[in-house]
PDB file of N, CA and C in Angstrom:
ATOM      1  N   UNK A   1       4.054  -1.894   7.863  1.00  0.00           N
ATOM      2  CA  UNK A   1       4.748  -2.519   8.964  1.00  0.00           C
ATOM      3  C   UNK A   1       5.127  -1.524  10.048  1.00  0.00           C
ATOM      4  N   UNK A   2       5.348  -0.585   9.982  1.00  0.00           N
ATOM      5  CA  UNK A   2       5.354   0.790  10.654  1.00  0.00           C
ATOM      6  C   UNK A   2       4.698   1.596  11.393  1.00  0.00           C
ATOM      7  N   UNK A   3       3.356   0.982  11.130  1.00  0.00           N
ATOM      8  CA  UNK A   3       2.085   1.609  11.974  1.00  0.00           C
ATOM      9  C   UNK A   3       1.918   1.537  13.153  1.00  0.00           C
ATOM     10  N   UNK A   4       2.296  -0.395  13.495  1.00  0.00           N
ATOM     11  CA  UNK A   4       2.341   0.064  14.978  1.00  0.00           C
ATOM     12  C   UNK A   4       3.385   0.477  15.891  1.00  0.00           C
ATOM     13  N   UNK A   5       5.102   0.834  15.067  1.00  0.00           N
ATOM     14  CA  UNK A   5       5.698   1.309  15.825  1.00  0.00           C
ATOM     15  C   UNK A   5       5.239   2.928  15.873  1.00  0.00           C
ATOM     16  N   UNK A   6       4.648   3.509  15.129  1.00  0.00           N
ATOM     17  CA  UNK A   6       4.241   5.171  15.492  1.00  0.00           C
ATOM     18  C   UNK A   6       3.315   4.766  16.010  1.00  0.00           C
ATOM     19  N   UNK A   7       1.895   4.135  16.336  1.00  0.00           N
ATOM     20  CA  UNK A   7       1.248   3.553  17.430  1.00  0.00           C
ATOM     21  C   UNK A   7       1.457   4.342  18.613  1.00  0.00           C
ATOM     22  N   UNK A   8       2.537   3.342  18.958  1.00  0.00           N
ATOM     23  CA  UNK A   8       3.797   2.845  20.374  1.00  0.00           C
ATOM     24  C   UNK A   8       4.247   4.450  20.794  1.00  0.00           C
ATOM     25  N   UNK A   9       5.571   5.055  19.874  1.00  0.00           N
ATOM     26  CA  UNK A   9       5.858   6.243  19.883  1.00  0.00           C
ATOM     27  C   UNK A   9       4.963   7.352  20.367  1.00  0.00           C
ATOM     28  N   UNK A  10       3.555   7.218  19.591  1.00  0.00           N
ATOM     29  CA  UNK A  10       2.796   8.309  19.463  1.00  0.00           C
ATOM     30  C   UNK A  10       2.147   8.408  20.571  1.00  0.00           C
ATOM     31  N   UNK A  11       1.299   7.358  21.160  1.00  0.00           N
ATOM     32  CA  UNK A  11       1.114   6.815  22.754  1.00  0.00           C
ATOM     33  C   UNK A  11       1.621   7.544  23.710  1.00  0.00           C
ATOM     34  N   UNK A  12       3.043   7.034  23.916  1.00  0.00           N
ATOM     35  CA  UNK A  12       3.888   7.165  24.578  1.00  0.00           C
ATOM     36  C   UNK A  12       4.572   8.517  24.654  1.00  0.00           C
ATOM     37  N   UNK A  13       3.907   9.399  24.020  1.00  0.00           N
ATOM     38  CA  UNK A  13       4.303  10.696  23.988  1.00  0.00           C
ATOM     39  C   UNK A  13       5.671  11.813  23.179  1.00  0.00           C
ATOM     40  N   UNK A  14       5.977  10.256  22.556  1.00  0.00           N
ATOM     41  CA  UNK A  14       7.748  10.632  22.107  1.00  0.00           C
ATOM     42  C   UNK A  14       7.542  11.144  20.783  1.00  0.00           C
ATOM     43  N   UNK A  15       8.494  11.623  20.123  1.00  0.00           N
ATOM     44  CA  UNK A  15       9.010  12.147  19.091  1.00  0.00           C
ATOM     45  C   UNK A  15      10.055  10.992  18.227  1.00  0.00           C
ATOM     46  N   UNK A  16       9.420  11.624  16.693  1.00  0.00           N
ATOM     47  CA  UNK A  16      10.966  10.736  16.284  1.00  0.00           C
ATOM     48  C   UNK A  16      10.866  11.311  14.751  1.00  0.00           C
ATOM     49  N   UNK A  17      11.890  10.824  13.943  1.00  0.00           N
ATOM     50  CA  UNK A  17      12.004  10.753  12.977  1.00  0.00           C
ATOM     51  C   UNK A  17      12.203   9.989  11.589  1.00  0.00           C
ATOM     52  N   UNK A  18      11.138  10.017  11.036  1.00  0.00           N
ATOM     53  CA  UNK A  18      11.121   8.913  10.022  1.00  0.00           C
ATOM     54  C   UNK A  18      11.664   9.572   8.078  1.00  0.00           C
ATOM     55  N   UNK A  19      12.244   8.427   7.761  1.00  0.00           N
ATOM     56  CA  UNK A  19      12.973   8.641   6.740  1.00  0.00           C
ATOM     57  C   UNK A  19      12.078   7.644   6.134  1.00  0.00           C
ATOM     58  N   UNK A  20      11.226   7.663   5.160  1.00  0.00           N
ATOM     59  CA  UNK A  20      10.519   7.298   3.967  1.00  0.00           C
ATOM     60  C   UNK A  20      11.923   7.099   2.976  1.00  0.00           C
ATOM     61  N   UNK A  21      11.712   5.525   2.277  1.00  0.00           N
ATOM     62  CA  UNK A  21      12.522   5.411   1.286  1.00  0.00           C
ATOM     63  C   UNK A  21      12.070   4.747   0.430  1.00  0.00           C
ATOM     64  N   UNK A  22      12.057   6.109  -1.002  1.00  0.00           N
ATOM     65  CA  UNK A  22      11.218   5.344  -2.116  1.00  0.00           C
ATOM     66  C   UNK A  22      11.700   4.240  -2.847  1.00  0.00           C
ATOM     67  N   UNK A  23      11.199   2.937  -3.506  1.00  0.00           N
ATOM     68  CA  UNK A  23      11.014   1.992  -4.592  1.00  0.00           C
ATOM     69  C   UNK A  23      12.545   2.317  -4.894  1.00  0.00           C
ATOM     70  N   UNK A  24      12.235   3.680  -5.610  1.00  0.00           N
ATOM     71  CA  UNK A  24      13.338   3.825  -6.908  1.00  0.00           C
ATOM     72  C   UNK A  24      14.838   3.697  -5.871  1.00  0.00           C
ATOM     73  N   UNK A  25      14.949   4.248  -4.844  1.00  0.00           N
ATOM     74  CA  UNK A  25      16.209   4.556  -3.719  1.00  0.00           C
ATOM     75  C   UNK A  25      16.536   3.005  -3.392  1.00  0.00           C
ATOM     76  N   UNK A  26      15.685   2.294  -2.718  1.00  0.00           N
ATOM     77  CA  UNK A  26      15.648   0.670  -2.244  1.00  0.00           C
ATOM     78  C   UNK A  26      16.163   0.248  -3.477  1.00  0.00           C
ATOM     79  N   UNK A  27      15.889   0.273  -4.542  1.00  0.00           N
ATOM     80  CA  UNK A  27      16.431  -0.641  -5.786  1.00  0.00           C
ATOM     81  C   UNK A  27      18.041  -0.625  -6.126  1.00  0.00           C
ATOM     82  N   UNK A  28      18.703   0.843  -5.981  1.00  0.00           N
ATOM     83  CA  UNK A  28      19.503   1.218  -5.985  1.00  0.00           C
ATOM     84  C   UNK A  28      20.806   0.127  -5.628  1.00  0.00           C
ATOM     85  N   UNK A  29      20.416   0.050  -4.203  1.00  0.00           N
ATOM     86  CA  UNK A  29      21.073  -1.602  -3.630  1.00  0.00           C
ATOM     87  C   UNK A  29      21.638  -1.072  -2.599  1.00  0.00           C
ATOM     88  N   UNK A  30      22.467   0.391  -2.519  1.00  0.00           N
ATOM     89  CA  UNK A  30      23.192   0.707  -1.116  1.00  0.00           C
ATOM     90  C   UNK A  30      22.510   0.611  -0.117  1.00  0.00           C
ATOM     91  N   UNK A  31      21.460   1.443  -0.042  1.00  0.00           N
ATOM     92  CA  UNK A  31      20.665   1.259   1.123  1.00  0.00           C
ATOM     93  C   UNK A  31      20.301  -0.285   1.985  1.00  0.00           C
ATOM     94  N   UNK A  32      19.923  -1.129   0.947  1.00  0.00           N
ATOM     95  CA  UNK A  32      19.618  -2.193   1.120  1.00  0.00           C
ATOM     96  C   UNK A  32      20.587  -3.130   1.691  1.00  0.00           C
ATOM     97  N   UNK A  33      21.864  -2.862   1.398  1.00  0.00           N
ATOM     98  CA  UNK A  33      23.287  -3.530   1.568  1.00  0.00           C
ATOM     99  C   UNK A  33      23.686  -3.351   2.987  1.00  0.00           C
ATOM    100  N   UNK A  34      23.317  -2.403   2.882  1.00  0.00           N
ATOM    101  CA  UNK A  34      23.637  -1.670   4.767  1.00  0.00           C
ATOM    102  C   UNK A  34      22.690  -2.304   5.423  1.00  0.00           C
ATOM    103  N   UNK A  35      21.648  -2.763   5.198  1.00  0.00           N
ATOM    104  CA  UNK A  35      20.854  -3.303   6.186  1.00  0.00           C
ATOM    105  C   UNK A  35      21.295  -4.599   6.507  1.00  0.00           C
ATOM    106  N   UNK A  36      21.203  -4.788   7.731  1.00  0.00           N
ATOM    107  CA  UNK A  36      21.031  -6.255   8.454  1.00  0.00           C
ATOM    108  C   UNK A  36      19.526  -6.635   7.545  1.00  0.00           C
ATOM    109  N   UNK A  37      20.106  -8.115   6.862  1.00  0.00           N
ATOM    110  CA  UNK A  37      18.909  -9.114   6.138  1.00  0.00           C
ATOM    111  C   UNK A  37      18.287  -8.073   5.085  1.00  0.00           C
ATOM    112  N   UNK A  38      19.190  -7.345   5.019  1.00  0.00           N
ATOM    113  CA  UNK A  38      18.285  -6.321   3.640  1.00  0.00           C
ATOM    114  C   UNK A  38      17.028  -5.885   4.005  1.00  0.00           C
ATOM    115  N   UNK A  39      16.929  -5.460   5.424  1.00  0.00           N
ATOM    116  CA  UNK A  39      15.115  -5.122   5.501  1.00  0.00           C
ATOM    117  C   UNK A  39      15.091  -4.091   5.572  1.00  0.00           C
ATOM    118  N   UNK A  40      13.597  -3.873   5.581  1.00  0.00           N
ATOM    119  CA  UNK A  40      13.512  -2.484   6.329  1.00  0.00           C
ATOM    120  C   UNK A  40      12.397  -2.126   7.300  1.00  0.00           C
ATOM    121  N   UNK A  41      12.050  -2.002   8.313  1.00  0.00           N
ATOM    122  CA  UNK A  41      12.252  -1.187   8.780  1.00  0.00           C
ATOM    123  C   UNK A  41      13.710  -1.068   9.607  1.00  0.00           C
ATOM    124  N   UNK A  42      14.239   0.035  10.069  1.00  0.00           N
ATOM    125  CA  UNK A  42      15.906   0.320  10.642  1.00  0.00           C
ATOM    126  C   UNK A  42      15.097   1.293  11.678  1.00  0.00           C
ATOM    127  N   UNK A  43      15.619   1.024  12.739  1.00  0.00           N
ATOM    128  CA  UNK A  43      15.291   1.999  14.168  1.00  0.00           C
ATOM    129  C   UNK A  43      16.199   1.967  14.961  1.00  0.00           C
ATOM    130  N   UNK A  44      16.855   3.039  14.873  1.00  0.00           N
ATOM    131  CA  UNK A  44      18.127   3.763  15.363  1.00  0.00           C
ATOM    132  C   UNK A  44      17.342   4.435  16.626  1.00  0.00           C
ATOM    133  N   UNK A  45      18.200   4.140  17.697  1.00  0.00           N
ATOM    134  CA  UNK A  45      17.893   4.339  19.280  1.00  0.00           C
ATOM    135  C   UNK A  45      19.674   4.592  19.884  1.00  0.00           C
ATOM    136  N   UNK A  46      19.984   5.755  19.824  1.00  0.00           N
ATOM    137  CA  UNK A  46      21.207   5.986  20.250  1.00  0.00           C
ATOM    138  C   UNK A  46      22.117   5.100  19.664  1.00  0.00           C
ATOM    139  N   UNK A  47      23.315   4.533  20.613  1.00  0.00           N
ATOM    140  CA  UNK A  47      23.878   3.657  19.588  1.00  0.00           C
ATOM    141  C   UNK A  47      23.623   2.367  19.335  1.00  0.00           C
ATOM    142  N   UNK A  48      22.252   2.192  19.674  1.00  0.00           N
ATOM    143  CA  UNK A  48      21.396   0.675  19.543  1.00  0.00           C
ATOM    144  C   UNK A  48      21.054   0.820  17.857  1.00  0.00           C
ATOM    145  N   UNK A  49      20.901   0.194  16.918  1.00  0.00           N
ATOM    146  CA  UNK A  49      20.173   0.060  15.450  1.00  0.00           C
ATOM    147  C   UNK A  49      19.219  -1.673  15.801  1.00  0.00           C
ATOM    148  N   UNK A  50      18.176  -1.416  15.144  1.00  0.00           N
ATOM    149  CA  UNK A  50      17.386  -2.709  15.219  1.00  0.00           C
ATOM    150  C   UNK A  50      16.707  -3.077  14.059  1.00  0.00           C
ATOM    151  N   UNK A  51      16.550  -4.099  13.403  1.00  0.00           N
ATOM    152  CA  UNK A  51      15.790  -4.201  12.000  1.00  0.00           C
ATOM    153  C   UNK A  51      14.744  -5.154  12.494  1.00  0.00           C
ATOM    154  N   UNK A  52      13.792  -5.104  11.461  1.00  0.00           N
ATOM    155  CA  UNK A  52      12.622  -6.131  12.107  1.00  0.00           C
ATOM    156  C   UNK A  52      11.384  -5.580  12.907  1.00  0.00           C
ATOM    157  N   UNK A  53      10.098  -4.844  12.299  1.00  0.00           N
ATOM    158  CA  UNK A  53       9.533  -4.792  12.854  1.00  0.00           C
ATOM    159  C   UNK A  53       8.827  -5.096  14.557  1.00  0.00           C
ATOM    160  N   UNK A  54       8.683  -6.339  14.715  1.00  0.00           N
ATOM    161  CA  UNK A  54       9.147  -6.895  15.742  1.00  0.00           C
ATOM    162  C   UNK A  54       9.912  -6.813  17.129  1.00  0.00           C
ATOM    163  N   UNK A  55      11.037  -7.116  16.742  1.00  0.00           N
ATOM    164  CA  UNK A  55      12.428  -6.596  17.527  1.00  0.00           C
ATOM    165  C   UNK A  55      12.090  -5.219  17.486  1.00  0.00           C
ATOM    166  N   UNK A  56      11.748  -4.424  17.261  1.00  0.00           N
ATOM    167  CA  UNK A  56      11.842  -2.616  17.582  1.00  0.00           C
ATOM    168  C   UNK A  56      10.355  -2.720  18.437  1.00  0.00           C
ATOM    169  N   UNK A  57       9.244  -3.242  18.007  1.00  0.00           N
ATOM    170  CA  UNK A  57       8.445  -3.109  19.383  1.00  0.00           C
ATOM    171  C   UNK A  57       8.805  -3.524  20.222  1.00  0.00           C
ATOM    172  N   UNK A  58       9.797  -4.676  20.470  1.00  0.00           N
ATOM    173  CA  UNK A  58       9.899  -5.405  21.995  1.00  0.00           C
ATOM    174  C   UNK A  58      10.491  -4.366  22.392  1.00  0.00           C
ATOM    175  N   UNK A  59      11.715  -3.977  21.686  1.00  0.00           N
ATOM    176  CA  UNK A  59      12.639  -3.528  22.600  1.00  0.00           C
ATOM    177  C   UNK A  59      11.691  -1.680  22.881  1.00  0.00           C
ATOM    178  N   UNK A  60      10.764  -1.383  21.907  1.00  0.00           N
ATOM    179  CA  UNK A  60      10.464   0.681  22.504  1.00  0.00           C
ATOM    180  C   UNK A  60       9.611   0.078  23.461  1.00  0.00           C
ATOM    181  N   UNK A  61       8.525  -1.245  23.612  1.00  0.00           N
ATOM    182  CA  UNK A  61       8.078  -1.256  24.333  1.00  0.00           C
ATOM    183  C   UNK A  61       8.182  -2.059  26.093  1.00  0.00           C
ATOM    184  N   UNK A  62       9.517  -2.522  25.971  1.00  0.00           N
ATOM    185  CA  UNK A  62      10.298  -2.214  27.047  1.00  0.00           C
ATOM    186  C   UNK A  62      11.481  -1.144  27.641  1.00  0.00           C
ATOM    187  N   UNK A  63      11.611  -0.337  26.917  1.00  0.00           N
ATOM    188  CA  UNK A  63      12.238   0.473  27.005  1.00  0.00           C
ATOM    189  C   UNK A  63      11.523   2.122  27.289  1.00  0.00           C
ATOM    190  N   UNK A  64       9.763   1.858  27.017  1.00  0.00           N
ATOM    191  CA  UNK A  64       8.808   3.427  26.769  1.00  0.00           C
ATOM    192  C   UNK A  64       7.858   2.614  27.985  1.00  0.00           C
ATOM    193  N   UNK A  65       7.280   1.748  27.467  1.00  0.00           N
ATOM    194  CA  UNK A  65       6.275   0.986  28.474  1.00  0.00           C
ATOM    195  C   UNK A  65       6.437   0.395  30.289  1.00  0.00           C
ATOM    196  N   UNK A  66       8.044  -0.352  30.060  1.00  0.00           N
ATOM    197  CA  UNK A  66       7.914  -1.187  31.117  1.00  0.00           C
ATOM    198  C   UNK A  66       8.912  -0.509  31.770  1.00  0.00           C
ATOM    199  N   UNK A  67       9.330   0.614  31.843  1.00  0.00           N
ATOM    200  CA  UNK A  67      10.559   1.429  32.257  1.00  0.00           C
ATOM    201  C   UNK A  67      11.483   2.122  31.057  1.00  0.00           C
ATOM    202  N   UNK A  68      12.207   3.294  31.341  1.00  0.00           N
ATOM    203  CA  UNK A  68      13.077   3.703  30.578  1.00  0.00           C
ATOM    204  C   UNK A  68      14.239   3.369  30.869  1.00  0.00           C
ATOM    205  N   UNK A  69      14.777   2.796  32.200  1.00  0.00           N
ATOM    206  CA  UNK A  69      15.866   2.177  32.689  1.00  0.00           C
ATOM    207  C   UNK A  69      15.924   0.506  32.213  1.00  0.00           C
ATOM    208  N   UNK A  70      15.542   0.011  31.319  1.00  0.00           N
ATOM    209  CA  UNK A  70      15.843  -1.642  31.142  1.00  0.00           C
ATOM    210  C   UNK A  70      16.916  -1.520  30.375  1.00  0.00           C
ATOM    211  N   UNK A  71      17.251  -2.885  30.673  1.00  0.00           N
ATOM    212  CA  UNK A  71      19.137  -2.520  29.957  1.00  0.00           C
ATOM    213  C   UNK A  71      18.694  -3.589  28.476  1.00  0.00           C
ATOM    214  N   UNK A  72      19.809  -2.304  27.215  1.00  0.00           N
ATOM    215  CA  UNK A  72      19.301  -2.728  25.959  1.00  0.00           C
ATOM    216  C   UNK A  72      19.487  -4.453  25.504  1.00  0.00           C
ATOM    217  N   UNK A  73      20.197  -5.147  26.242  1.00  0.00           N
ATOM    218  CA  UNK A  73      19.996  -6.570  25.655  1.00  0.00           C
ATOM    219  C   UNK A  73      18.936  -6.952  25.922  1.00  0.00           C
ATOM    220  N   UNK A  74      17.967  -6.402  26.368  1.00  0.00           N
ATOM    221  CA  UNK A  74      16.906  -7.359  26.563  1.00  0.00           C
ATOM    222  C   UNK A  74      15.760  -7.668  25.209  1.00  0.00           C
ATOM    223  N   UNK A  75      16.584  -6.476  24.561  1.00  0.00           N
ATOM    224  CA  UNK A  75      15.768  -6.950  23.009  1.00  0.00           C
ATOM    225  C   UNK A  75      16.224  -7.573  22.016  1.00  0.00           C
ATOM    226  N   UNK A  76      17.476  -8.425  22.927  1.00  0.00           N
ATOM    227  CA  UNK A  76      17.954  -9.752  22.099  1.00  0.00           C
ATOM    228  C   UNK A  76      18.043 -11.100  23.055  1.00  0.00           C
ATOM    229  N   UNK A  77      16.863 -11.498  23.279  1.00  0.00           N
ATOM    230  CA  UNK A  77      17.166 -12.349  24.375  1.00  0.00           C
ATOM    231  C   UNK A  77      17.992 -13.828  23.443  1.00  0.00           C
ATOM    232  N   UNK A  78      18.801 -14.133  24.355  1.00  0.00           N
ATOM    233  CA  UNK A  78      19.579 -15.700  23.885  1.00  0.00           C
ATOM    234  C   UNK A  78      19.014 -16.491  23.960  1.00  0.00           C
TER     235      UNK A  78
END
């Protein structure tokens, strides 16, 4: 599920950092608990967090693609 956000990133010239979390860690339950809907992928963008594959392309690829100035609600539209 991840591929095409490093895709996007990698494209786009940016840097980032990814935290791999094994089976055995996810089972655990903390990790999982902290998540919004228990998912994962988590993409932390300053003090933005986003879960959902999905939702993290709209929002890097309005935010890398269509300007770096778009203001962050737009990757929650109502």
């Amino acid at each position: 599920r991840c591929a095409a956000l490093r895709m996007l990133l990698a494209d786009q010239g940016q840097s980032w950092k990814e935290e791999v979390v094994s089976m055995e860690t996810w089972q655990e339950g903390s990790l999982k608990a902290s998540c919004l809907y228990g998912q994962l992928p988590k993409f932390q963008d300053g003090d933005l967090t986003l879960y959902q594959s999905n939702t993290i392309l709209r929002h890097l690829g309005r935010t890398l693609v269509w300007g770096s100035q778009t203001a962050p609600w737009l990757a929650h539209p109502q």
